[in-house]
C-alpha atoms as a PDB file:
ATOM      1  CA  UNK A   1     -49.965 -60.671  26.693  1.00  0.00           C
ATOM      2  CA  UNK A   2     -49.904 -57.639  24.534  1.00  0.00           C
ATOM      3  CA  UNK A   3     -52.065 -55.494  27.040  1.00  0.00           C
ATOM      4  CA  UNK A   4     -49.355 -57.002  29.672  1.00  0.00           C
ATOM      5  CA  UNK A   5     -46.585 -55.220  27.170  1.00  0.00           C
ATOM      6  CA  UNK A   6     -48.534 -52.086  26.628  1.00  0.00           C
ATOM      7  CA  UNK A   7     -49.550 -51.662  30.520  1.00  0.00           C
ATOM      8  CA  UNK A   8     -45.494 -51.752  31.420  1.00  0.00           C
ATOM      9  CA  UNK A   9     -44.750 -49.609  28.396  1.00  0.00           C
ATOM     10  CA  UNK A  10     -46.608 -46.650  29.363  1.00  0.00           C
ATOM     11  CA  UNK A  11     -45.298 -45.185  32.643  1.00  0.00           C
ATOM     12  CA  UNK A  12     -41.949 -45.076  30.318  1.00  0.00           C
ATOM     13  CA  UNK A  13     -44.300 -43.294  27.237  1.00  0.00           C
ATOM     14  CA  UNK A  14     -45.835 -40.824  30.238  1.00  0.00           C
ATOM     15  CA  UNK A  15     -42.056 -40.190  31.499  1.00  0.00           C
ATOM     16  CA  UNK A  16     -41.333 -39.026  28.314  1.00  0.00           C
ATOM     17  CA  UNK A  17     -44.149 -36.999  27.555  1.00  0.00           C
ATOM     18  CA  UNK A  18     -43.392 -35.446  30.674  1.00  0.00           C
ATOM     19  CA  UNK A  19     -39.972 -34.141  29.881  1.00  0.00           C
ATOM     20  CA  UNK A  20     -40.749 -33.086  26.847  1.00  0.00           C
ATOM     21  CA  UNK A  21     -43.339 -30.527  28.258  1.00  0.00           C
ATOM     22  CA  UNK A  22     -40.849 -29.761  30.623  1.00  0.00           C
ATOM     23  CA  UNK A  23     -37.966 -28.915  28.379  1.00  0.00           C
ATOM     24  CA  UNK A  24     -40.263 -27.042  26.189  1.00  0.00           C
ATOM     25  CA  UNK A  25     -41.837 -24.813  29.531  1.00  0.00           C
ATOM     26  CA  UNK A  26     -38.430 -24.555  30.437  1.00  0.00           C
ATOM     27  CA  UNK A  27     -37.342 -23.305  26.542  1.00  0.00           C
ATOM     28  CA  UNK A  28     -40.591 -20.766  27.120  1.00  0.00           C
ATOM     29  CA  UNK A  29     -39.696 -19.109  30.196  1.00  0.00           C
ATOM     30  CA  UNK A  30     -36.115 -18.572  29.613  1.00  0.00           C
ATOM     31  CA  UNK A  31     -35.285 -19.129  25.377  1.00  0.00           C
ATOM     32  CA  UNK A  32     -31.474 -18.324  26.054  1.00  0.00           C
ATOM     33  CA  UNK A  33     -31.479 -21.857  27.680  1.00  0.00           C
ATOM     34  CA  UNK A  34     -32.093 -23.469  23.869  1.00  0.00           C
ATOM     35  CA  UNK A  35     -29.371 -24.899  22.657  1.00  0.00           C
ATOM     36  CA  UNK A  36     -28.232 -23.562  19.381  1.00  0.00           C
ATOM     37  CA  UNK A  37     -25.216 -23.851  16.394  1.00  0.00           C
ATOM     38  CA  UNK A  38     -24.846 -19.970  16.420  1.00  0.00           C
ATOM     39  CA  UNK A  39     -23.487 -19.554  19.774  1.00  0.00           C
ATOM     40  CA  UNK A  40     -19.873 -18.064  20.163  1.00  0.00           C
ATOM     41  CA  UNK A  41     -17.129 -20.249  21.586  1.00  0.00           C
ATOM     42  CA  UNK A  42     -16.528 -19.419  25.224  1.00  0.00           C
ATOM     43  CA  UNK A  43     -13.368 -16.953  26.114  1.00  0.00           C
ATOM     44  CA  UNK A  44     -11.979 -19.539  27.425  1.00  0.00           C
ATOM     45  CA  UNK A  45     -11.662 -21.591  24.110  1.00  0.00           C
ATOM     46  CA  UNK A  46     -10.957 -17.832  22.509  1.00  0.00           C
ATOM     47  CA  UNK A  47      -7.887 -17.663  24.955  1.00  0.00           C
ATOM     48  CA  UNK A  48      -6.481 -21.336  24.196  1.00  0.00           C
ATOM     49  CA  UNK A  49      -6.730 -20.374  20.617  1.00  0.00           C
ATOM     50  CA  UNK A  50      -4.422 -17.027  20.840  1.00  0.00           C
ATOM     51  CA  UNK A  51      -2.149 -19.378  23.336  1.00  0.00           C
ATOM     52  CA  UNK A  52      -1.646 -21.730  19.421  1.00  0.00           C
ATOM     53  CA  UNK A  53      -1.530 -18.594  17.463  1.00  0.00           C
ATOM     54  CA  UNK A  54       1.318 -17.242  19.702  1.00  0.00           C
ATOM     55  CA  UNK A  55       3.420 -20.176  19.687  1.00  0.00           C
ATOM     56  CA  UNK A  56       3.800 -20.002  15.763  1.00  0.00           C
ATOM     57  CA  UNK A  57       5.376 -16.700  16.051  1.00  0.00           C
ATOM     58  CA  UNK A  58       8.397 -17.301  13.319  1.00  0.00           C
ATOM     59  CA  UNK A  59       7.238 -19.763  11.191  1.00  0.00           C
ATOM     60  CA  UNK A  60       7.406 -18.407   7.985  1.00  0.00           C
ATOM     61  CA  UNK A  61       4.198 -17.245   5.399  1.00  0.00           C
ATOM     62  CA  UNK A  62       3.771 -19.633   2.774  1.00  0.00           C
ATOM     63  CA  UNK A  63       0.354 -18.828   0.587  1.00  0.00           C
ATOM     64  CA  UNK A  64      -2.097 -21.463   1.269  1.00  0.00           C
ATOM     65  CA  UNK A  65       0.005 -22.906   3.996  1.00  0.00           C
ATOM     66  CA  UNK A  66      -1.885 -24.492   6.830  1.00  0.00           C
ATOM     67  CA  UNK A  67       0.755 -25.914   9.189  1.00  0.00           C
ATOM     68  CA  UNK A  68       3.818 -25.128  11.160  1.00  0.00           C
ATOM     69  CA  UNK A  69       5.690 -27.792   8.974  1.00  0.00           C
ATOM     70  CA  UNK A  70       5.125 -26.199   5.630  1.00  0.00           C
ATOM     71  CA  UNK A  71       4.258 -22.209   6.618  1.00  0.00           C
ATOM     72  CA  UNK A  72       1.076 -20.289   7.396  1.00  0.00           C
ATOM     73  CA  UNK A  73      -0.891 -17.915   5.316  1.00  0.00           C
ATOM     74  CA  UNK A  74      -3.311 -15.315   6.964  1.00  0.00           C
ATOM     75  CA  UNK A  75      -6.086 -17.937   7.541  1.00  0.00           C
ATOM     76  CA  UNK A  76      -4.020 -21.078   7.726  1.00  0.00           C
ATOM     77  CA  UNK A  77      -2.966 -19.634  10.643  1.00  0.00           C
ATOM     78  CA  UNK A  78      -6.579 -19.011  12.043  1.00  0.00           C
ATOM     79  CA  UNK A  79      -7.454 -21.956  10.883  1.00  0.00           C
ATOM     80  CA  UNK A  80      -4.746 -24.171  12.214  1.00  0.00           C
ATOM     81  CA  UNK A  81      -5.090 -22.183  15.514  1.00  0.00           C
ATOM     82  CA  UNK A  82      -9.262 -22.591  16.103  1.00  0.00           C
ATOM     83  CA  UNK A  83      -8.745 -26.505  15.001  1.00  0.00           C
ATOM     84  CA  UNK A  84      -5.817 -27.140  17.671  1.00  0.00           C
ATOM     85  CA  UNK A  85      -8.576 -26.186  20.455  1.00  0.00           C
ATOM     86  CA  UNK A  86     -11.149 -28.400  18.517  1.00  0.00           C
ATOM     87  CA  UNK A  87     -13.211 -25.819  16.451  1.00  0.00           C
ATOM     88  CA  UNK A  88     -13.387 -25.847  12.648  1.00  0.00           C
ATOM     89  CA  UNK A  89     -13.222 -22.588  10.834  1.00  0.00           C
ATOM     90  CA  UNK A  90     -13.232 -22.850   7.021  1.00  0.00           C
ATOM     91  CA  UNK A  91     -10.197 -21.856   4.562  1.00  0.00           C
ATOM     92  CA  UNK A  92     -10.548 -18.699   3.354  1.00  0.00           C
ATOM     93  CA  UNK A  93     -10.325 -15.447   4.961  1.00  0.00           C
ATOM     94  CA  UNK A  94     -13.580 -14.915   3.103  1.00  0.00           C
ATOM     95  CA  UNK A  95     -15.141 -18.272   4.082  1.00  0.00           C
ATOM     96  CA  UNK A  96     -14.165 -17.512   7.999  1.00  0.00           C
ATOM     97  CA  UNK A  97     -15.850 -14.169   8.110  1.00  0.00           C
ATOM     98  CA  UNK A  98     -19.145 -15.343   6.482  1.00  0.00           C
ATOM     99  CA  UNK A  99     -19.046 -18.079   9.251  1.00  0.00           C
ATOM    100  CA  UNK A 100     -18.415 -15.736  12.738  1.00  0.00           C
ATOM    101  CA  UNK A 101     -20.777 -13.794  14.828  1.00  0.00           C
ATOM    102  CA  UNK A 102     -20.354 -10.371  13.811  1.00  0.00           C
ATOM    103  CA  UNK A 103     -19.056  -8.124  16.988  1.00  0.00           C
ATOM    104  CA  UNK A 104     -18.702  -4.346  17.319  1.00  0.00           C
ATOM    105  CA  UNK A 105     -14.923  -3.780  17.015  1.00  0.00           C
ATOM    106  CA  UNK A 106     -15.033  -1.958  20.278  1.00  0.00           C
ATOM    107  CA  UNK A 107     -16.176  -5.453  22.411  1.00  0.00           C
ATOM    108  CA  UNK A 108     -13.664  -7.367  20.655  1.00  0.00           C
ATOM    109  CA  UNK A 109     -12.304  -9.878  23.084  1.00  0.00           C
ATOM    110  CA  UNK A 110      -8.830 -11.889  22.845  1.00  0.00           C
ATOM    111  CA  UNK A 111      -9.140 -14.355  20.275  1.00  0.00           C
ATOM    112  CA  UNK A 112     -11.756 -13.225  18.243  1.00  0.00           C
ATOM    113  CA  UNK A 113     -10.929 -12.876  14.368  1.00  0.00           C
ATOM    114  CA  UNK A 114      -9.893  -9.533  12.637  1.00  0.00           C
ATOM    115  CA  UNK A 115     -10.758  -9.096   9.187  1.00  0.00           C
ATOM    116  CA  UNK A 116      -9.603  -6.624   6.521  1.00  0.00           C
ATOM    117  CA  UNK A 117     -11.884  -5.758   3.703  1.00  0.00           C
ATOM    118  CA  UNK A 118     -11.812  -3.613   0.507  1.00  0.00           C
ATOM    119  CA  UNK A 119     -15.352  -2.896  -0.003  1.00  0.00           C
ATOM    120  CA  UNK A 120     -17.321  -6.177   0.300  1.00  0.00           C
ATOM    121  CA  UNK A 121     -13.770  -8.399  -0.496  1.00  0.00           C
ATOM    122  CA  UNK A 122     -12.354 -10.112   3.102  1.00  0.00           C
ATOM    123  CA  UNK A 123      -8.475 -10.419   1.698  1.00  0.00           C
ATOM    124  CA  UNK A 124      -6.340 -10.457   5.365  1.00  0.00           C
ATOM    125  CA  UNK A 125      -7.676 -11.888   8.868  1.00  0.00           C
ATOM    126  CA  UNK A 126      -5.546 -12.189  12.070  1.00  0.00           C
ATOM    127  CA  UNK A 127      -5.702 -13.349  15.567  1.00  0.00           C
ATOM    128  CA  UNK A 128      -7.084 -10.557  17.863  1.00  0.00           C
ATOM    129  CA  UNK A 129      -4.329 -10.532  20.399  1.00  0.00           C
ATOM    130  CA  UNK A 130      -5.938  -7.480  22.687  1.00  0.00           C
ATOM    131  CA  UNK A 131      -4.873  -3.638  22.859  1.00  0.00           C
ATOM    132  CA  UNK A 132      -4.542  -2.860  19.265  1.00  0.00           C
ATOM    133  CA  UNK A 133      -2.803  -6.381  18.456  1.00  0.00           C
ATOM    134  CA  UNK A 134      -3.611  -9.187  16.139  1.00  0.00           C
ATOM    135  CA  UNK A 135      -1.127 -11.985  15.395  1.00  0.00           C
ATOM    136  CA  UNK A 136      -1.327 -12.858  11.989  1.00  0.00           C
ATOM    137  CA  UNK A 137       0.865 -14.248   9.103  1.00  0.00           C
ATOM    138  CA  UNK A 138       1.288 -10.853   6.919  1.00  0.00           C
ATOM    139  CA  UNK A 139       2.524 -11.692   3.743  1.00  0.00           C
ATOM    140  CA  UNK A 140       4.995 -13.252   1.277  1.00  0.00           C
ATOM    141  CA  UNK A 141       8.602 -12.749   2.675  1.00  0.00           C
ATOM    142  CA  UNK A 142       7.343 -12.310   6.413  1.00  0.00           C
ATOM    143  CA  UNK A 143       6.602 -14.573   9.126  1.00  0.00           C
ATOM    144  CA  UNK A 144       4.097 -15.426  11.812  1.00  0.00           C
ATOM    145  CA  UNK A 145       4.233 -12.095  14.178  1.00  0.00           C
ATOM    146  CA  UNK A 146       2.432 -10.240  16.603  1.00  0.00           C
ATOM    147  CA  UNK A 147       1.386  -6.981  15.059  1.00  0.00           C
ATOM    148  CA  UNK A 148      -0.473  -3.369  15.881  1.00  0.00           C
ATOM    149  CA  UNK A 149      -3.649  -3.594  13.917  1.00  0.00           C
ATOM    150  CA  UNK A 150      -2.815  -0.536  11.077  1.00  0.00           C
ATOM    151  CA  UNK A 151      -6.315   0.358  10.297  1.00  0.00           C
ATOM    152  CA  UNK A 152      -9.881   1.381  11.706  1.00  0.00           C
ATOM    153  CA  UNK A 153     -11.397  -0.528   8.816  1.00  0.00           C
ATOM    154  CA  UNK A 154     -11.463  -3.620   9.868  1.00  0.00           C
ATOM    155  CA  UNK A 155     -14.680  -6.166  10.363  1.00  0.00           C
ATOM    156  CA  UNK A 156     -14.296  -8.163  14.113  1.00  0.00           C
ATOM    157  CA  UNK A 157     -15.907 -11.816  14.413  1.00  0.00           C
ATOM    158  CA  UNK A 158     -16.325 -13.940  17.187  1.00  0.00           C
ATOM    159  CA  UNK A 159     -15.722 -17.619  16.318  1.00  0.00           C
ATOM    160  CA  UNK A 160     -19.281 -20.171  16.781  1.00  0.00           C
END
């Protein structure tokens, strides 16, 4: 009986062997196919995020806020943005930057994060909104806004 078992069993064992050596000829002739936690969310996702950003325009800046309800700080509002198209971003402005793809400022694409440093500090990150724009929650006494990014020293990341 146990050969009977072990006779039916292995077609299904040599299946599997099979696709494994597929999948890893297939990983050896083109690595880009590997799946991997680093990747970059698609522009598409990117987009859909700005779209959530854009619509808070006037809620008022509230430090440490995270909603529309209570107020946004800088990366409340990224957060609460990313998380609306179903990608988690940590809390801090500091914590978001350590956990994006770093991207030449020049290829920045809608969407992707804009971070402002003093030396190796992260203390402001916005929204890139395209041509020279960011939407971002600014500081105490403001509100959510579209705004011209002020600076050429500023750090771009692309959200995983």
């Amino acid at each position: 009986m146990s050969t009977t078992l072990f006779s039916s069993a292995a077609p299904s064992r040599r299946a599997s062997v099979v696709i494994a050596a597929l999948f890893g000829l297939t990983l050896a002739v083109n690595p880009m196919s590997a799946p991997t936690a680093d990747a970059a969310v698609s522009a598409s996702v990117a987009v859909r995020a700005i779209h959530v950003a854009a619509s808070e325009v006037g809620v008022r800046y509230r430090y440490g806020g995270t909603s529309p309800r209570t107020g946004f700080d800088c990366s409340g509002l990224t957060q609460y943005s990313y998380a609306r198209v179903g990608k988690r971003l940590p809390r801090t402005a500091q914590q978001q930057y350590r956990a994006t793809i770093r991207i030449n400022n020049r290829n920045a694409r809608v969407g992707d994060l804009v971070f402002f440093h003093f030396g190796s500090t992260i203390y402001h990150v916005g929204i890139y909104a395209g041509h020279g724009y960011m939407y971002a929650a600014p500081h105490s006494g403001s509100r959510v806004k579209k705004q011209k990014i002020w600076t050429t020293q500023y750090y771009t990341g692309r959200v995983r």
